[in-house]
N, C-alpha and C. Protein backbone atom coordinates (compact mmCIF):
# COMPACT_ATOMS: atom_id res chain seq x y z
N UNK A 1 110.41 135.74 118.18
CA UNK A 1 110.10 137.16 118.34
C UNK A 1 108.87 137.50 117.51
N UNK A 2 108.22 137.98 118.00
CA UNK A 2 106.71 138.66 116.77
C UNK A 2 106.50 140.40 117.16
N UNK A 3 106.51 140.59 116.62
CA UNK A 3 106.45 142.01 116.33
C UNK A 3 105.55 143.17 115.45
N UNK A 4 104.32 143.68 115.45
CA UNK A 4 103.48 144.01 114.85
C UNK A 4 103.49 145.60 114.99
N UNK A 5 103.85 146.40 113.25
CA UNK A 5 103.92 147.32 113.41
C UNK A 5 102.77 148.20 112.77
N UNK A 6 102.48 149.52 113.49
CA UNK A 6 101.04 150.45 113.00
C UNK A 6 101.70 151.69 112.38
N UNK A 7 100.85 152.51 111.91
CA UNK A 7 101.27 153.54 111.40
C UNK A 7 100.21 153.96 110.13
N UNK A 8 100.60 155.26 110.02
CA UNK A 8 99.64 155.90 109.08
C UNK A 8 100.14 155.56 107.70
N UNK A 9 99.79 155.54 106.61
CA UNK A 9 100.11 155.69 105.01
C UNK A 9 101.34 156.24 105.04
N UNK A 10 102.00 156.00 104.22
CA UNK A 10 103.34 156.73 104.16
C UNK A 10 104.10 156.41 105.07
N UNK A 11 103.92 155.88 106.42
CA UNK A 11 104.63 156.48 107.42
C UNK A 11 106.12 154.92 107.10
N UNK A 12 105.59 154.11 106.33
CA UNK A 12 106.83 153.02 106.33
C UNK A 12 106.97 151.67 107.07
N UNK A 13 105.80 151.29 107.52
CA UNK A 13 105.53 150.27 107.93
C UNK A 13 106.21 148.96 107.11
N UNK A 14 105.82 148.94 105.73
CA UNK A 14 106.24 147.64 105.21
C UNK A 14 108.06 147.70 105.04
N UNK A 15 108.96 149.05 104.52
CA UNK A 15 110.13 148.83 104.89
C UNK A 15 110.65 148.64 105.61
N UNK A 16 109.95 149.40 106.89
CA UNK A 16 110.34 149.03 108.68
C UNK A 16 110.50 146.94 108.74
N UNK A 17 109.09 147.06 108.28
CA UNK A 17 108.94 145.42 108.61
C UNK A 17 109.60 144.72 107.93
N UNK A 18 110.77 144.80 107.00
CA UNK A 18 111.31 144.32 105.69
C UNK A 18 112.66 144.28 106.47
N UNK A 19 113.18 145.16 107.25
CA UNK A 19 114.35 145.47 108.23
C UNK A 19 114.33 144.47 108.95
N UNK A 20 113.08 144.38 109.80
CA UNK A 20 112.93 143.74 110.76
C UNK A 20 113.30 141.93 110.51
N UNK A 21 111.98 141.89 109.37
CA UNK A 21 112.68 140.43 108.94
C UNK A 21 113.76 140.06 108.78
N UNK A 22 114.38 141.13 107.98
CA UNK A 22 115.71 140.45 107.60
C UNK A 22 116.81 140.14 108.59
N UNK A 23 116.65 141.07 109.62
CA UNK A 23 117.24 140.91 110.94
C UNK A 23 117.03 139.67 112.05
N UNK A 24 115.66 139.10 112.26
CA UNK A 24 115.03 138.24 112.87
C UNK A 24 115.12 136.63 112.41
N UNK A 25 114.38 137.04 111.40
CA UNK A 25 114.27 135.37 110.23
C UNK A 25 113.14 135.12 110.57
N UNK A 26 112.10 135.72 110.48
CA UNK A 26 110.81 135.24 110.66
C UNK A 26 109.90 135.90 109.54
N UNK A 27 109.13 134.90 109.43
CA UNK A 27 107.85 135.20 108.79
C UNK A 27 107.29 136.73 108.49
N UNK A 28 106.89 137.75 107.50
CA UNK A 28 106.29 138.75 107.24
C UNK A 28 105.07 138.91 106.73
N UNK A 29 103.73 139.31 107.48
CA UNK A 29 102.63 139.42 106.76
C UNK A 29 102.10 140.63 107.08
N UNK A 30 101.73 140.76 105.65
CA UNK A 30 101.00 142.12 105.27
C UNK A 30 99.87 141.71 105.18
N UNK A 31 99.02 142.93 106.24
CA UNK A 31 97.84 142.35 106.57
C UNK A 31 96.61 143.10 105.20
N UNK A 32 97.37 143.93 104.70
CA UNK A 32 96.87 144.54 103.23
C UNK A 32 96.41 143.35 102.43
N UNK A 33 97.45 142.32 102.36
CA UNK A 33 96.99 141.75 101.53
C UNK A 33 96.29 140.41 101.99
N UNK A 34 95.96 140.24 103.16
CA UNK A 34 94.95 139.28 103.84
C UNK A 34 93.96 139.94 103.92
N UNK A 35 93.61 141.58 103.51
CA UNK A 35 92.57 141.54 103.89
C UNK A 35 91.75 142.01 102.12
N UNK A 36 92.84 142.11 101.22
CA UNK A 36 92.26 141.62 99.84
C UNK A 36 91.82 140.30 99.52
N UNK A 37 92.58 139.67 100.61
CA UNK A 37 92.23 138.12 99.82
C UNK A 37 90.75 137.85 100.72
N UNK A 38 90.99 138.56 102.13
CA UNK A 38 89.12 137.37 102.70
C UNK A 38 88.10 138.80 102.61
N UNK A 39 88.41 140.09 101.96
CA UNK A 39 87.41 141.22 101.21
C UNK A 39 86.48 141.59 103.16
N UNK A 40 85.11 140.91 102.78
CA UNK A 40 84.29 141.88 103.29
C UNK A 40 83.77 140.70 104.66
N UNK A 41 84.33 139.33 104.54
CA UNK A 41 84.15 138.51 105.53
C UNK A 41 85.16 138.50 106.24
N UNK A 42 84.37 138.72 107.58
CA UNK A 42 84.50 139.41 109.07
C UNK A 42 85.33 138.38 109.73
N UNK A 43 84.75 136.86 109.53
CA UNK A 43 84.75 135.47 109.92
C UNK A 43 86.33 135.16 109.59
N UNK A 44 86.37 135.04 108.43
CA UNK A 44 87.70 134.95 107.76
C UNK A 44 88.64 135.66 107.95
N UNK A 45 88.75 137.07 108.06
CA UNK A 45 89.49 138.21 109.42
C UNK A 45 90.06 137.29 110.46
N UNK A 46 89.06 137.33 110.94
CA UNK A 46 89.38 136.81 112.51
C UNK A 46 89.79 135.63 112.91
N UNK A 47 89.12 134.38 111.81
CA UNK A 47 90.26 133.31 112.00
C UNK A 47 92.02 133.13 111.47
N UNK A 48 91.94 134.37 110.58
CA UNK A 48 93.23 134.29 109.68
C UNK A 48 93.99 135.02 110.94
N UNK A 49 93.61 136.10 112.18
CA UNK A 49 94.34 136.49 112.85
C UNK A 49 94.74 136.15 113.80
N UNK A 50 93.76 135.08 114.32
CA UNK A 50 94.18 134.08 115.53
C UNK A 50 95.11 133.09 115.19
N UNK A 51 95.08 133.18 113.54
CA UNK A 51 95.85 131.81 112.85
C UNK A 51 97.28 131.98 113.37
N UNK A 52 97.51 133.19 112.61
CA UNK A 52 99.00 133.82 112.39
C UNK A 52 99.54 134.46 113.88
N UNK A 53 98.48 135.07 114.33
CA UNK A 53 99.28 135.13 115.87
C UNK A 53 99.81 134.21 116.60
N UNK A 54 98.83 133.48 116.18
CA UNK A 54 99.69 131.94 117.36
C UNK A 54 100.62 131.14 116.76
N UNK A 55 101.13 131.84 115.66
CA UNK A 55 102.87 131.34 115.30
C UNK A 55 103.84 131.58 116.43
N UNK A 56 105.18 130.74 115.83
CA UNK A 56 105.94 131.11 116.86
C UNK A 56 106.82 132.17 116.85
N UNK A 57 106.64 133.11 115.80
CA UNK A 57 107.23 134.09 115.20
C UNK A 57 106.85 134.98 114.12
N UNK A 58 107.09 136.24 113.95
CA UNK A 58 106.44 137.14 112.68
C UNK A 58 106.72 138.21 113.21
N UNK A 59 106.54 138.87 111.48
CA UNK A 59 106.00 140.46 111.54
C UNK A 59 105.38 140.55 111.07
N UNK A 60 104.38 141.39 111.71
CA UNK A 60 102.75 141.78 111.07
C UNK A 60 103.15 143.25 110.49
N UNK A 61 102.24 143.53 109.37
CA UNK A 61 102.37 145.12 109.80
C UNK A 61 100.17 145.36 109.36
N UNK A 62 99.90 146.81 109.67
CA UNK A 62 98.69 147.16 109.55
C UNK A 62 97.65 147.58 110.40
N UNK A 63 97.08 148.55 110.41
CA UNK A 63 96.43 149.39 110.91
C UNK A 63 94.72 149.06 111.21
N UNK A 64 94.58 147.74 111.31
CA UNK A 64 93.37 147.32 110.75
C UNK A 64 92.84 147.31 112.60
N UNK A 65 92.77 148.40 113.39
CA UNK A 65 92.22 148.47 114.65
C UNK A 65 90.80 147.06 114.59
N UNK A 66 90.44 146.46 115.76
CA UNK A 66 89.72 145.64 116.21
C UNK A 66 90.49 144.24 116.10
N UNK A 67 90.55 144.43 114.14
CA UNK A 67 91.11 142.73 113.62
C UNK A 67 92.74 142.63 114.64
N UNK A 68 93.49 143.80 114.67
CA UNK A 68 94.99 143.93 114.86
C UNK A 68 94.69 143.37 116.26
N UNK A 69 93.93 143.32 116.94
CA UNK A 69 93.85 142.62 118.46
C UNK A 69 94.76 141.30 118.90
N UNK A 70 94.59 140.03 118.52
CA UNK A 70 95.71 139.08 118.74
C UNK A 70 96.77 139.32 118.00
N UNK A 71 96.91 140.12 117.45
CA UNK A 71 98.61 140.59 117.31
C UNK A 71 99.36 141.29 118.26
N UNK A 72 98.36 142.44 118.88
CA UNK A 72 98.87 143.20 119.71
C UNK A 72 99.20 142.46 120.57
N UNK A 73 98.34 142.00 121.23
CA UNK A 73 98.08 140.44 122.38
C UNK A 73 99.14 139.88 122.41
N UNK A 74 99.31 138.77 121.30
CA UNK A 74 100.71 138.37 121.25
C UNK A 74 102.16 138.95 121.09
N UNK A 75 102.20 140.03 120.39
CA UNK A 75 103.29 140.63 120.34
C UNK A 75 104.39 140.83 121.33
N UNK A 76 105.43 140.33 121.29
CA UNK A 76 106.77 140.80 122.06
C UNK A 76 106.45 142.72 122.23
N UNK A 77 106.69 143.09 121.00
CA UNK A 77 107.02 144.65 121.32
C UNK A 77 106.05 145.05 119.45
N UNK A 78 105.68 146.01 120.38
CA UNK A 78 104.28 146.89 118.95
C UNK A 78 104.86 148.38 118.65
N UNK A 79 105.53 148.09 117.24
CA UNK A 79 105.74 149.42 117.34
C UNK A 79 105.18 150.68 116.31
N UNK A 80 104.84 151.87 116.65
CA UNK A 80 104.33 152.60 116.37
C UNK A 80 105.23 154.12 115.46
N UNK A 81 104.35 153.94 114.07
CA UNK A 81 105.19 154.76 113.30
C UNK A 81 104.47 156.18 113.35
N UNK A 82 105.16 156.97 114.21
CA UNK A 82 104.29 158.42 114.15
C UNK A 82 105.31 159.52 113.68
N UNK A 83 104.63 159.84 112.17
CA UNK A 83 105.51 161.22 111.16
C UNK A 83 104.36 162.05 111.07
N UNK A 84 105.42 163.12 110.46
CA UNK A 84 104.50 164.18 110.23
C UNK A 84 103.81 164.21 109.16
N UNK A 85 102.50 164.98 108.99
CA UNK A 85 101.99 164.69 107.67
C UNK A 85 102.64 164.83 106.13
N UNK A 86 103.21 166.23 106.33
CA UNK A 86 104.05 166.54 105.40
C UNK A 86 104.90 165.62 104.43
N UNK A 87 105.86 164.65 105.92
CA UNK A 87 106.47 163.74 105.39
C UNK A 87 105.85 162.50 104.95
N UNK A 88 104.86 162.40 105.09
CA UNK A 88 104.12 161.40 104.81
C UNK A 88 103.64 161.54 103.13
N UNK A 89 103.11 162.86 103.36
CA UNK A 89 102.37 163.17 101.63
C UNK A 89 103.71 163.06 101.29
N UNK A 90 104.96 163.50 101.52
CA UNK A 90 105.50 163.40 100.47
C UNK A 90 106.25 161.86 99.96
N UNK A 91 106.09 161.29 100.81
CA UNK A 91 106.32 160.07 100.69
C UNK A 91 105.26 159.25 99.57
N UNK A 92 103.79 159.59 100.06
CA UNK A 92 102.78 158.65 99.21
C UNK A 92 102.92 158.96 97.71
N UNK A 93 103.05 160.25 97.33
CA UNK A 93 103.19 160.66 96.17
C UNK A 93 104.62 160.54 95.61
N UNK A 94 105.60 160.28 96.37
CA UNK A 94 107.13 160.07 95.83
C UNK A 94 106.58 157.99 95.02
N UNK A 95 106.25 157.41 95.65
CA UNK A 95 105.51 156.11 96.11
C UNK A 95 104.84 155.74 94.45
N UNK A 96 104.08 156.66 94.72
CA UNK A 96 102.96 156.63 93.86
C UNK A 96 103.18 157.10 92.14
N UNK A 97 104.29 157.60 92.11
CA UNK A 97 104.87 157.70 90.47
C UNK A 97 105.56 157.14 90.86
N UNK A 98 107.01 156.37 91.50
CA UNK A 98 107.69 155.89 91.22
C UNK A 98 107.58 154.41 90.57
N UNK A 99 105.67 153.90 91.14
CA UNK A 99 105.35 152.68 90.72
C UNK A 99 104.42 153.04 89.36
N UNK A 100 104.02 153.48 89.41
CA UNK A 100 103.63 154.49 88.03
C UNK A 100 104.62 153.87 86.85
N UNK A 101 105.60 154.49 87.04
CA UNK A 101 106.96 154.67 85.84
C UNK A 101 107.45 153.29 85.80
N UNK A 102 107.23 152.21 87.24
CA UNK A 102 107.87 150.79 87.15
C UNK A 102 106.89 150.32 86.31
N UNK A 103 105.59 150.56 85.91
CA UNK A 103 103.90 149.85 85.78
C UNK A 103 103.64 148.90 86.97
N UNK A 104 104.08 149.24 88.05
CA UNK A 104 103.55 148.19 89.03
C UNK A 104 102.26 148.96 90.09
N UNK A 105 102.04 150.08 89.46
CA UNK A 105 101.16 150.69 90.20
C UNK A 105 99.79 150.43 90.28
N UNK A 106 99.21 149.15 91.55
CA UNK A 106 97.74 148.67 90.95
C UNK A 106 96.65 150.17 91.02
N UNK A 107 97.01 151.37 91.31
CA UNK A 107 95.86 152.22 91.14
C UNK A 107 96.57 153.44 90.33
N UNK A 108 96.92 153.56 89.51
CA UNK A 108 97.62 154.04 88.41
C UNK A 108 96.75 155.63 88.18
N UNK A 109 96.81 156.80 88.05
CA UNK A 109 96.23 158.26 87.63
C UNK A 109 96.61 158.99 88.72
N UNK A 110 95.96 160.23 88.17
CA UNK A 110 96.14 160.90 89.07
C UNK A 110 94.64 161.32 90.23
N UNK A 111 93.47 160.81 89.32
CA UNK A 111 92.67 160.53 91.12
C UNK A 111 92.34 159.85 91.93
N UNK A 112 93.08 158.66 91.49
CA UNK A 112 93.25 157.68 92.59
C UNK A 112 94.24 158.03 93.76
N UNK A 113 95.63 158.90 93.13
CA UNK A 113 96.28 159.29 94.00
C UNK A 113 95.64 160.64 94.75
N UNK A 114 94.83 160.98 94.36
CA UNK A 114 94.07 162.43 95.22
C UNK A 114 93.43 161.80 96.56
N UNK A 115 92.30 160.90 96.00
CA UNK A 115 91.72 160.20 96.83
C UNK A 115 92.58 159.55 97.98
N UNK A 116 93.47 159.06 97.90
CA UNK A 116 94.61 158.20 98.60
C UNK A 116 95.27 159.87 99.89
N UNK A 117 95.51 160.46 99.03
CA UNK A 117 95.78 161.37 99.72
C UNK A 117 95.17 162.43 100.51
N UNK A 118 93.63 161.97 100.02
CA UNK A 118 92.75 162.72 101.31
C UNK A 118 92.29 161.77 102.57
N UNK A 119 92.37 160.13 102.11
CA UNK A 119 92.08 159.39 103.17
C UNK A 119 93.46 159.38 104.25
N UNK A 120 94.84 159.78 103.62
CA UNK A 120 95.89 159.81 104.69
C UNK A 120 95.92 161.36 105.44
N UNK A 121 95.14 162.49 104.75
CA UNK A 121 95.45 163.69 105.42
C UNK A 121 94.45 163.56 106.33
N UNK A 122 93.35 163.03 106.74
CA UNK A 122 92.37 162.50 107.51
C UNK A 122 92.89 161.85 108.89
N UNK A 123 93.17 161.08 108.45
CA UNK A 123 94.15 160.36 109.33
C UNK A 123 95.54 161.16 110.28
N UNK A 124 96.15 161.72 109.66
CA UNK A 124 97.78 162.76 110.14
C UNK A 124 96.87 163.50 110.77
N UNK A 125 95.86 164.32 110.46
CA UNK A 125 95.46 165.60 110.81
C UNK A 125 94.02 165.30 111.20
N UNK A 126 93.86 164.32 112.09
CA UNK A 126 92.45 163.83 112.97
C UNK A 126 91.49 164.16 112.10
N UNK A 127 90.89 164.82 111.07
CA UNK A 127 89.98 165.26 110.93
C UNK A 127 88.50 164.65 110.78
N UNK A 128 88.11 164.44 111.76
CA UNK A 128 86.84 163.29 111.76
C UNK A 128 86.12 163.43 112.85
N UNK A 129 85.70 164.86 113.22
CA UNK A 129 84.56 165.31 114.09
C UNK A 129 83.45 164.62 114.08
N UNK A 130 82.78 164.14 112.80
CA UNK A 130 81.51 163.41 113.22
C UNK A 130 81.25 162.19 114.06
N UNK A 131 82.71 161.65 113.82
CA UNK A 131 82.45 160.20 114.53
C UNK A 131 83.32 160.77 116.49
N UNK A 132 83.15 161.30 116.79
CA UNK A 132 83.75 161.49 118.07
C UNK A 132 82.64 160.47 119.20
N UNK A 133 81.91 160.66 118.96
CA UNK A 133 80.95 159.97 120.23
C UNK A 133 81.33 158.56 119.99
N UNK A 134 81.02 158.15 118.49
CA UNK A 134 81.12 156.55 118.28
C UNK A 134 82.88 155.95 118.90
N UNK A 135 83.62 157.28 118.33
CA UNK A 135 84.98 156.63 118.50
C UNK A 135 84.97 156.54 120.61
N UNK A 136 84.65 157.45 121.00
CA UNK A 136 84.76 157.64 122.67
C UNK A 136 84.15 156.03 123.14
N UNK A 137 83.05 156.04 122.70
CA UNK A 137 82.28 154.83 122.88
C UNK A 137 83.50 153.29 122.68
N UNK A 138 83.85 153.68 121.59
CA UNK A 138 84.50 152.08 121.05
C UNK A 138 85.52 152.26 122.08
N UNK A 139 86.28 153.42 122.20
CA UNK A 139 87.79 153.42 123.46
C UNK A 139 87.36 152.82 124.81
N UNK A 140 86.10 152.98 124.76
CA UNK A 140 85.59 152.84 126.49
C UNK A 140 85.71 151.17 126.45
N UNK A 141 84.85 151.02 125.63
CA UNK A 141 84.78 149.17 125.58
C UNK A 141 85.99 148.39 125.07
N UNK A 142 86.95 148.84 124.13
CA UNK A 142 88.27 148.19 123.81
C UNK A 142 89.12 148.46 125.50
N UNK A 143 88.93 149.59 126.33
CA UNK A 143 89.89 149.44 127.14
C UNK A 143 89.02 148.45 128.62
N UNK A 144 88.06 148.14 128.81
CA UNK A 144 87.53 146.90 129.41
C UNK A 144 87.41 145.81 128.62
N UNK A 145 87.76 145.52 127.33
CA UNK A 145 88.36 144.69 126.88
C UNK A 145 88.97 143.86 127.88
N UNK A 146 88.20 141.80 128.14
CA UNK A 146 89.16 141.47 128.73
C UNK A 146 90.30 140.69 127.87
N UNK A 147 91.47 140.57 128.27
CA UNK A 147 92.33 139.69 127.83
C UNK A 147 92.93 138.65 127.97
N UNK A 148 93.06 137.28 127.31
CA UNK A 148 93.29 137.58 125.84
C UNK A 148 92.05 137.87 125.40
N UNK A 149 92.02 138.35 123.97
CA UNK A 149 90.74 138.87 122.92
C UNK A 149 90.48 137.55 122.39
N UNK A 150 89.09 137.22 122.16
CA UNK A 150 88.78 135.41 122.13
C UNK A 150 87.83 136.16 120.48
N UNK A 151 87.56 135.05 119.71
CA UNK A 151 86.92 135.68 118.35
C UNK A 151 85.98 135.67 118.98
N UNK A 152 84.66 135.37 119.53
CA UNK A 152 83.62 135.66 119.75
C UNK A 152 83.40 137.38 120.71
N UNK A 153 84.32 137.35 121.14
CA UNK A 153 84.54 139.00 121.66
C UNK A 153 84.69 139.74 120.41
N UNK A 154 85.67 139.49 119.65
CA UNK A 154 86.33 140.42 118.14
C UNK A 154 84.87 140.29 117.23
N UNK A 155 84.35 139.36 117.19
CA UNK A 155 83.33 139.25 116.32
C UNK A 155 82.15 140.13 116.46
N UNK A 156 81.77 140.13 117.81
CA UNK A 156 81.06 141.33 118.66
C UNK A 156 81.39 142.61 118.17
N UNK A 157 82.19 142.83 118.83
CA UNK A 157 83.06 144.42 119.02
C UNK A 157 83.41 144.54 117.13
N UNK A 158 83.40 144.10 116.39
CA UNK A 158 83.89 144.54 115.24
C UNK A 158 81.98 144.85 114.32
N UNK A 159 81.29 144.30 114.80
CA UNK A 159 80.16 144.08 114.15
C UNK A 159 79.42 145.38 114.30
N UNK A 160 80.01 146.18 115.91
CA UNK A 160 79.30 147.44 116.45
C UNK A 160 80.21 148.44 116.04
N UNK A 161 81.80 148.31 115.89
CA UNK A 161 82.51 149.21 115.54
C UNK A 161 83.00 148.59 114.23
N UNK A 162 82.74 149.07 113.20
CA UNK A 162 83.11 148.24 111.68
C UNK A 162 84.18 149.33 111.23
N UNK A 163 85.28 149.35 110.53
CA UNK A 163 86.18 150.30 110.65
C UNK A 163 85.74 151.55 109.43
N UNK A 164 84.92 151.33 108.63
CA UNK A 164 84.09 152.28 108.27
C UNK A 164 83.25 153.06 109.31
N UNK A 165 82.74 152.86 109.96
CA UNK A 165 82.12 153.92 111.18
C UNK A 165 83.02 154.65 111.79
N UNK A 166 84.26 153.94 111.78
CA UNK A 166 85.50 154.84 112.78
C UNK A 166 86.45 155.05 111.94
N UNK A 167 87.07 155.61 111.29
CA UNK A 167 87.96 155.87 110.26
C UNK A 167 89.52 156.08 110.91
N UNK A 168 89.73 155.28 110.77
CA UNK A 168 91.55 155.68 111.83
C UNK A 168 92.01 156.83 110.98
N UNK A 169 92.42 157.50 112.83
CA UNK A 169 93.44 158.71 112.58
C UNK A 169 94.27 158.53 113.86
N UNK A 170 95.62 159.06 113.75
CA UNK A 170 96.35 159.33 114.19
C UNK A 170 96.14 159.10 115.87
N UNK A 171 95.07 160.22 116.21
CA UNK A 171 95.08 160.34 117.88
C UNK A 171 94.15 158.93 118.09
N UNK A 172 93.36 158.37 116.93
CA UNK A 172 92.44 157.18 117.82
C UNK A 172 93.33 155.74 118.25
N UNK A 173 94.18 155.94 117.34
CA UNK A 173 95.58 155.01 117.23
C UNK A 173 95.79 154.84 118.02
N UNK A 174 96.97 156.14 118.83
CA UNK A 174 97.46 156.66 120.12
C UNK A 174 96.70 155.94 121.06
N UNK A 175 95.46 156.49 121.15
CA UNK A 175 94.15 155.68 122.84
C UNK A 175 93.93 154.34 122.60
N UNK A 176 94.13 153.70 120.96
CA UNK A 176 93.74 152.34 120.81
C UNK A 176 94.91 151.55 122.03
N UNK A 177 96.39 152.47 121.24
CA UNK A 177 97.06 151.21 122.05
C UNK A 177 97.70 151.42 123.72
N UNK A 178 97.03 152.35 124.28
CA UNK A 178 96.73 152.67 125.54
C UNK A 178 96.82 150.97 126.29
N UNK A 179 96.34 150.71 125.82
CA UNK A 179 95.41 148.94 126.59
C UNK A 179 97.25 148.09 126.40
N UNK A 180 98.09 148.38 125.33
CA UNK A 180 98.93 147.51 125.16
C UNK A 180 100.71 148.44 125.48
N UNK A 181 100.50 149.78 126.18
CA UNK A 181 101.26 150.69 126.38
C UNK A 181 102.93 149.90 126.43
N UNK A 182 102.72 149.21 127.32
CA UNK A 182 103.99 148.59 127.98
C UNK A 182 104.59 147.96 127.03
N UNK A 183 104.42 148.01 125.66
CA UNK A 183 105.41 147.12 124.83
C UNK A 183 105.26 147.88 123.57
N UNK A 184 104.46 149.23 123.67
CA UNK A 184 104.94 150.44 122.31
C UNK A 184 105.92 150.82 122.57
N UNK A 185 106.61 150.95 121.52
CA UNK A 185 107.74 151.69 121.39
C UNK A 185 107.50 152.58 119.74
N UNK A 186 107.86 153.82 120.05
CA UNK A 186 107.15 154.75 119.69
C UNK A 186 108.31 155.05 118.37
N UNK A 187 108.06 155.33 116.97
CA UNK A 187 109.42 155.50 116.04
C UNK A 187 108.84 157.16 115.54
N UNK A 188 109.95 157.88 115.56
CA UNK A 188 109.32 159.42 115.01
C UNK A 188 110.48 159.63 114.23
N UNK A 189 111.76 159.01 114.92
CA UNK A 189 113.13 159.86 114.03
C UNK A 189 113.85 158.59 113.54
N UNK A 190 114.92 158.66 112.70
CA UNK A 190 115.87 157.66 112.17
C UNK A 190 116.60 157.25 113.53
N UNK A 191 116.85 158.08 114.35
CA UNK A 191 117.42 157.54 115.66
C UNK A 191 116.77 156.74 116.39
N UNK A 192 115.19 156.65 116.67
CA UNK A 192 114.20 156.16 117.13
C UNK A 192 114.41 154.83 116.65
N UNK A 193 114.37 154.77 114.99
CA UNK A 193 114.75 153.41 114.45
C UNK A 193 115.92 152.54 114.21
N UNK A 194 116.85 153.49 114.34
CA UNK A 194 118.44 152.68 114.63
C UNK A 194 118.07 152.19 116.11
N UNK A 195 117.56 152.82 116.83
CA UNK A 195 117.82 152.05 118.60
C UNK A 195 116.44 151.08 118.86
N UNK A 196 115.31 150.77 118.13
CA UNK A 196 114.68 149.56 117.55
C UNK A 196 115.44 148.55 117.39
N UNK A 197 116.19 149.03 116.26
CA UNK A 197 116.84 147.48 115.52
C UNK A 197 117.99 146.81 116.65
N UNK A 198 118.45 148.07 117.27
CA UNK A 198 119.45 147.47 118.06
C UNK A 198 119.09 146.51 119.20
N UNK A 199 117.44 147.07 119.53
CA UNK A 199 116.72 146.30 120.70
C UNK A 199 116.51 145.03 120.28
N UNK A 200 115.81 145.20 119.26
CA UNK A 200 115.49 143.72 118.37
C UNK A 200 116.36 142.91 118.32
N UNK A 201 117.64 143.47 118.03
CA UNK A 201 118.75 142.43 117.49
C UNK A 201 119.81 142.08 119.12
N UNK A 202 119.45 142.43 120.04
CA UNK A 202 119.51 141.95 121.46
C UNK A 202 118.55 141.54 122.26
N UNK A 203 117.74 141.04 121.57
CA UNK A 203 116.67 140.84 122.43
C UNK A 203 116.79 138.97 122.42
């Protein structure tokens, strides 16, 4: 089973995916921290994602639009964590002292957590008018996207859309996974995610 889940900050991706494992028995990677370890090479992205997709099993989790391509690709079922902002801030900041008070918090104050919390209200609440043309542009060419996504395509397409030019939010998410519709399954409520696990665990 492989399974690759998206979602905004807060929204619970890595506990979702922590469920999931434990339910499955497969492999968990956080693509957070693959993408601390290969930083600002593009190359190293893209072979680490063709690596791990073509396991015979996993959970991915991460929001990393272009690189997330052979995950989606491969994926059994992609699922999508959409909360409200509200619950979200209050989540990052519940998050964010609780690792505080453990000392496990690698960005420790209080404006690191400001900052953190204006790049997720960005995101919940679209706010990113300037890039509308660039983002229309990248939807047009990700959805003639042919498939499968080969690295010399990802290598392309990531070089013209770098995820600094397009800043994920919420609705670009939504149209990204347009192209992979037939195997989102969409999580908003605790009910949403009890009848996940139940799919998962019959599947």
């Amino acid at each position: 089973m492989k399974v690759h889940i998206l979602g905004g900050p807060g929204s619970g991706k890595t506990t979702l995916a922590q469920e999931i494992v434990a339910l499955l028995g497969v492999p968990h990677n956080d693509l957070d921290l693959i993408g601390q370890k290969n930083g600002t090479d593009a190359a190293a992205h893209i072979d680490d994602a063709f690596a791990l997709a073509g396991q015979s099993g996993w959970v991915t989790e991460g929001i990393y639009l272009v690189l997330v391509d052979p995950y989606l690709y491969q994926a059994d079922y992609i699922v999508y964590l959409d909360i409200a902002w509200p619950l979200a801030a209050w989540r990052i900041v519940y998050r964010h002292i609780s690792r505080s008070l453990r000392g496990t918090n690698a960005y420790p104050g209080f404006q690191p957590l400001l900052d953190f919390l204006g790049y997720a209200r960005t995101y919940y609440l679209n706010t990113c008018p300037d890039t509308a043309e660039v983002v229309r542009q990248c939807l047009a060419e990700h959805r003639e996207m042919a498939l499968p996504p080969t690295p010399a395509v990802m290598r392309a397409f990531l070089e013209t859309y770098h995820p600094v030019s397009i800043p994920p939010t919420a609705a670009f998410v939504r149209l990204y996974l347009e192209k992979y519709r037939e195997k989102v399954f969409v999580v908003r409520t605790r009910a949403d995610r009890r009848r996940l696990l139940r799919l998962l665990a019959s599947a």
